[in-house]
Protein backbone atom coordinates (compact mmCIF):
# COMPACT_ATOMS: atom_id res chain seq x y z
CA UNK A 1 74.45 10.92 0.12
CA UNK A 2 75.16 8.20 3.02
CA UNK A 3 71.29 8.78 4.22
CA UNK A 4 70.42 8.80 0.96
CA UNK A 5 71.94 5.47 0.28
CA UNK A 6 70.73 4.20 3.84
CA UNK A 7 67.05 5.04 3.07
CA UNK A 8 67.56 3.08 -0.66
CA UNK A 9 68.82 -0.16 1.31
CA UNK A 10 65.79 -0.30 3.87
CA UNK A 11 63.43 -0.03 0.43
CA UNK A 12 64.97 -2.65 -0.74
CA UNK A 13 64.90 -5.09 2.36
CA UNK A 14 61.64 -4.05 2.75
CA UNK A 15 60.42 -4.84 -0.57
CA UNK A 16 62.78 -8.07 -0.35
CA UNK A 17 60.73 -8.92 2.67
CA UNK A 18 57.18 -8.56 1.09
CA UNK A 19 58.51 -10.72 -2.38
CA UNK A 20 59.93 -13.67 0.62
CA UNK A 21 56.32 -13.47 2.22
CA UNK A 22 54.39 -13.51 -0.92
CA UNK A 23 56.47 -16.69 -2.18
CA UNK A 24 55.96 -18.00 1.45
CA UNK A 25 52.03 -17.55 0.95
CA UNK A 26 52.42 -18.93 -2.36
CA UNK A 27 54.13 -22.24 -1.46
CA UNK A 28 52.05 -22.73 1.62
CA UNK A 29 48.76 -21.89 -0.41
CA UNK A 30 50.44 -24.76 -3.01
CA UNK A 31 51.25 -27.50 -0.40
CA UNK A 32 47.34 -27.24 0.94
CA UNK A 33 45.86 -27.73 -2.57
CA UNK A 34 48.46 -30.75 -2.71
CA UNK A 35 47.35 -32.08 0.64
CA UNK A 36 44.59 -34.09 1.06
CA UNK A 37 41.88 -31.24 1.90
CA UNK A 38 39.95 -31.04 5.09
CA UNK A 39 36.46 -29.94 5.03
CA UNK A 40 35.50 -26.76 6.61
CA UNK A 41 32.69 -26.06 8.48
CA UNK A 42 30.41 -23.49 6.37
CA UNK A 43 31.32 -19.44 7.58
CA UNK A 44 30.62 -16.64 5.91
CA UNK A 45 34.06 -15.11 6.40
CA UNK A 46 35.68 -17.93 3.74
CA UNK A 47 37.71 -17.79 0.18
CA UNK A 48 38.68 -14.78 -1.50
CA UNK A 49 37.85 -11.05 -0.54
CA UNK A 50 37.56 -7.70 -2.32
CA UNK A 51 36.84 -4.74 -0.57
CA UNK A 52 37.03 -1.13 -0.99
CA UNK A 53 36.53 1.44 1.95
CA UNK A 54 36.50 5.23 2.97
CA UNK A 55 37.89 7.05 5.99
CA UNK A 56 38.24 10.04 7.51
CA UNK A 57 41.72 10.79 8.56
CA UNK A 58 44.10 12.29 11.25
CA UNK A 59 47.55 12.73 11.04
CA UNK A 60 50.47 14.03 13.02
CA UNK A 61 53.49 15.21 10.64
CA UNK A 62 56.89 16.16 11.63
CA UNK A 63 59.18 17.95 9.19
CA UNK A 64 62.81 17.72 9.44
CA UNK A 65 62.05 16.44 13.74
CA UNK A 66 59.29 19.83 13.84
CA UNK A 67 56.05 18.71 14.59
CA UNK A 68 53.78 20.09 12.28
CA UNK A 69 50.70 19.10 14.75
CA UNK A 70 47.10 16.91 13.57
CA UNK A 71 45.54 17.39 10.25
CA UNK A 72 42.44 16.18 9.64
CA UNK A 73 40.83 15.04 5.96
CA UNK A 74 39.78 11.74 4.03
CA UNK A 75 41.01 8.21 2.50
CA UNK A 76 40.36 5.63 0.49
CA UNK A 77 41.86 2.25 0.19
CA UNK A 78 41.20 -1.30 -1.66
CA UNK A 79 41.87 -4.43 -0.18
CA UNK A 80 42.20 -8.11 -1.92
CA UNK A 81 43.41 -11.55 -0.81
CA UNK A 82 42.90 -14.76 0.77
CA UNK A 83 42.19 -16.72 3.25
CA UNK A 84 44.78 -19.14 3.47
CA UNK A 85 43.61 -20.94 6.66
CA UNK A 86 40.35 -21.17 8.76
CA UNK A 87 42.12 -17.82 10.23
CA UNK A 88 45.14 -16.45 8.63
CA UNK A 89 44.70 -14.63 5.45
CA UNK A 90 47.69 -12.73 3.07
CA UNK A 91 46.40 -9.87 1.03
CA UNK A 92 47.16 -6.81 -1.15
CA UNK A 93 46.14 -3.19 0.25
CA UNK A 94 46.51 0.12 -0.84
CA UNK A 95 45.30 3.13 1.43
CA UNK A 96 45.59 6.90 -0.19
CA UNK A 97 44.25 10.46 1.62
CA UNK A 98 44.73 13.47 1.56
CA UNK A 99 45.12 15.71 5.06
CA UNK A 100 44.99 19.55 5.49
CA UNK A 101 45.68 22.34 8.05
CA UNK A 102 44.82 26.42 7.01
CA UNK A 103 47.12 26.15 3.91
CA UNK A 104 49.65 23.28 3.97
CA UNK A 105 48.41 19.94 2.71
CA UNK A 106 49.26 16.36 2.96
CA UNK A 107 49.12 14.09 0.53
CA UNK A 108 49.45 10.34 1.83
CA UNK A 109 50.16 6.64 -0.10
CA UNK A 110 50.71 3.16 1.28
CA UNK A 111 51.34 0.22 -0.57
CA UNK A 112 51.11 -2.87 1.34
CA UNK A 113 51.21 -6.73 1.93
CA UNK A 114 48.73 -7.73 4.41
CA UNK A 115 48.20 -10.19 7.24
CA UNK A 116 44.96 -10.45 8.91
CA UNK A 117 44.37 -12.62 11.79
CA UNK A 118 40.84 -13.27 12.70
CA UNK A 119 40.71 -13.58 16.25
CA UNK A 120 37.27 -14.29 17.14
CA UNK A 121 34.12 -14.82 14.77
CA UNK A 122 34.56 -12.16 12.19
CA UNK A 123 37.05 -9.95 14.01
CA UNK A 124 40.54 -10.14 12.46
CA UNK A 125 43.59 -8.10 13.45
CA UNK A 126 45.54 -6.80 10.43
CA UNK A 127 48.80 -5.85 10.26
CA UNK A 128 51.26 -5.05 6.97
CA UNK A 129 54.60 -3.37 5.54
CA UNK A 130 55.21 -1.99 2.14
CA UNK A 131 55.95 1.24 0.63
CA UNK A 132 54.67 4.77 2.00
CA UNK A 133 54.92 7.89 0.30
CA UNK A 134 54.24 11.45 2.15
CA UNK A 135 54.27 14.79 0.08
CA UNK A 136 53.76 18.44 1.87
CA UNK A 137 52.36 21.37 0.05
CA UNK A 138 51.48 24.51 0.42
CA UNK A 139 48.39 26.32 -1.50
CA UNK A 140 49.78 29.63 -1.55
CA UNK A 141 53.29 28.60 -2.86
CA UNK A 142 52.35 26.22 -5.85
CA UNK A 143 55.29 26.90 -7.17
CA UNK A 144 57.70 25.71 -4.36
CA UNK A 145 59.46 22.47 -4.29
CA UNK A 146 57.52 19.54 -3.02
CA UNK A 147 58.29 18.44 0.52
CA UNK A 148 58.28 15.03 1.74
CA UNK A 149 59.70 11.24 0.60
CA UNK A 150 59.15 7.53 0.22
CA UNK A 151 60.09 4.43 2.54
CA UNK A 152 59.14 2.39 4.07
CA UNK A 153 55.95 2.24 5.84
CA UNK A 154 53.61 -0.28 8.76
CA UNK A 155 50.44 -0.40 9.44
CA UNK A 156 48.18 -2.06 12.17
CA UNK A 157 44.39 -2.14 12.03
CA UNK A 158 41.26 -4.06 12.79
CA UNK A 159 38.02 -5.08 11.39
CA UNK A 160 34.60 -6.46 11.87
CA UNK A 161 32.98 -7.97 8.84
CA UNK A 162 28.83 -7.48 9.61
CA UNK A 163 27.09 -10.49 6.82
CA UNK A 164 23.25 -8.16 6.39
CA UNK A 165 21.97 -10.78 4.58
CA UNK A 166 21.86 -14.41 5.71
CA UNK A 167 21.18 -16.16 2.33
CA UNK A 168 24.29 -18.09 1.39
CA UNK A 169 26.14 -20.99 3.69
CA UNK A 170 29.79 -19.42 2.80
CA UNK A 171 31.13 -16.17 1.56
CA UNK A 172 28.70 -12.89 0.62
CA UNK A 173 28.51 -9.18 0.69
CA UNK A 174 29.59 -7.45 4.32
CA UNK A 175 30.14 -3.95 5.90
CA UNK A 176 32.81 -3.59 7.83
CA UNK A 177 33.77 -1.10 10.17
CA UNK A 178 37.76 -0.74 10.66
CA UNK A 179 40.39 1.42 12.18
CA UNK A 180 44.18 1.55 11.49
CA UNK A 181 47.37 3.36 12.11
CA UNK A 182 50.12 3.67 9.78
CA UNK A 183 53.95 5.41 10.64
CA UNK A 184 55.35 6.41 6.69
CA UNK A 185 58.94 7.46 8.33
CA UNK A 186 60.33 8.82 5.55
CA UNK A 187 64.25 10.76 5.58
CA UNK A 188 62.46 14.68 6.28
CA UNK A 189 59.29 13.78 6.88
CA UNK A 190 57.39 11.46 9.00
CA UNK A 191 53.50 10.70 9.22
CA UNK A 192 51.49 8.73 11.79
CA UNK A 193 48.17 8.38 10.12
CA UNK A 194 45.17 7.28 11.86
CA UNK A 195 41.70 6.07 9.79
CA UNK A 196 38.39 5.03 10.78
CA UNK A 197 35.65 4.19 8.69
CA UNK A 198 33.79 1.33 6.87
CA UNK A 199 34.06 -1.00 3.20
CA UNK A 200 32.15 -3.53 1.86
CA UNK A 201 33.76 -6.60 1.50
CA UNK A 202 32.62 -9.27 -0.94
CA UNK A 203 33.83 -12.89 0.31
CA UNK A 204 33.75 -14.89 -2.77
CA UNK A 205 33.49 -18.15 0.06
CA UNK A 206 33.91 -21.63 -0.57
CA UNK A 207 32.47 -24.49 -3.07
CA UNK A 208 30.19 -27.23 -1.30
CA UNK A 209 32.98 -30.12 -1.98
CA UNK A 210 35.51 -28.22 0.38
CA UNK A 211 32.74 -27.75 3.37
CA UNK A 212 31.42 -30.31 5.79
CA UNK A 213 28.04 -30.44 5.21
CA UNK A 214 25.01 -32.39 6.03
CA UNK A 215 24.51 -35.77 2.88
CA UNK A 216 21.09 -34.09 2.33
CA UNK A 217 22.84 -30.83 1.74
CA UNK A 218 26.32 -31.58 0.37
CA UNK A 219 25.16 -32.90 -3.48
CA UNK A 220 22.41 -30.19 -3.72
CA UNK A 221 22.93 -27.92 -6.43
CA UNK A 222 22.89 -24.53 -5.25
């Protein structure tokens, strides 16, 4: 009951957490379309972003403190957010797979806020917390209880946005190679899941009157 209860209040302070950082992102994203705006230099990396990826997995389980060793499978996940800065972007992201050794299976969720730092041109570091979910299985006992929990769960990744098509001034379609590792330490069960793969990532980029652009260029219509 006492772990029970333990395991309830981290959910909560972590969910507390992402609402504080989403009103945070909120206000600040507020206070800059208040401000007098600065014009950016055009990038392709700019405005919104949607992007949806797939992975192929790896991930070490322990039950109850047992390792259960790597297994290997597949994952999706969907990204969206902003940019808030020239650099500094906050972001929804939701990563699910599914893992598998002989006949046990792993079924794996995160639900996450998400910071992305870019630290040169079009590399960002991304980093988030959130919920995680982690369920164990076993094909030849369908019938037996479900192993596994919820909690909370971190992630850490990277990503390099490639633009194949050098047509617009600001925002467009990339591919985008990443890699990430998530820890979903749940009560029983824990997961450290590593993904590597690609998305494509549509930047939705910026309107001419917010970039610094040339008088010939900044009243054309595009």
């Amino acid at each position: 009951m006492r772990s029970r209860r333990r395991r309830q209040r981290q959910l909560l302070a972590t969910l507390a957490l992402t609402v504080a950082l989403l009103a945070s992102a909120a206000l600040a994203a507020g206070a800059q379309e208040s401000a007098p705006s600065l014009l950016e230099l055009p990038r392709r990396r700019q405005g919104y972003y949607l992007a949806l990826g797939l992975a192929g997995l790896g991930t070490q389980t322990w039950d109850h403190g047992d390792s259960l060793g790597v297994w290997a499978g597949s994952a999706f996940r969907f990204r969206m957010g902003q940019l808030l800065t020239r650099r500094f972007g906050l972001g929804l992201q939701i990563d699910s797979g599914g893992a598998a050794k002989g006949d046990d299976r792993a079924t794996l969720v995160g639900v996450s806020l998400a910071a992305q730092w870019e630290l040169f041109n079009n590399f960002a570091l991304h980093a988030g917390t959130g919920l995680g979910v982690v369920s164990l299985s076993n094909v030849k006992e369908p019938n037996a209880e479900l192993r596994g929990g919820y909690g909370a769960g971190y992630f850490l990744g990277a990503t390099y946005d490639w633009f194949p098509s050098a047509g617009r001034r600001s925002g467009g379609w990339a591919l985008a190679p990443f890699i990430q590792a998530r820890l979903i330490p749940t009560e029983n069960v824990k997961a450290l899941v590593t993904t590597f793969g690609i998305e494509v990532t549509y930047w939705t980029g910026l309107p001419d009157n917010q970039l610094q652009l040339p008088e010939s260029e900044a009243y054309k219509r595009h």
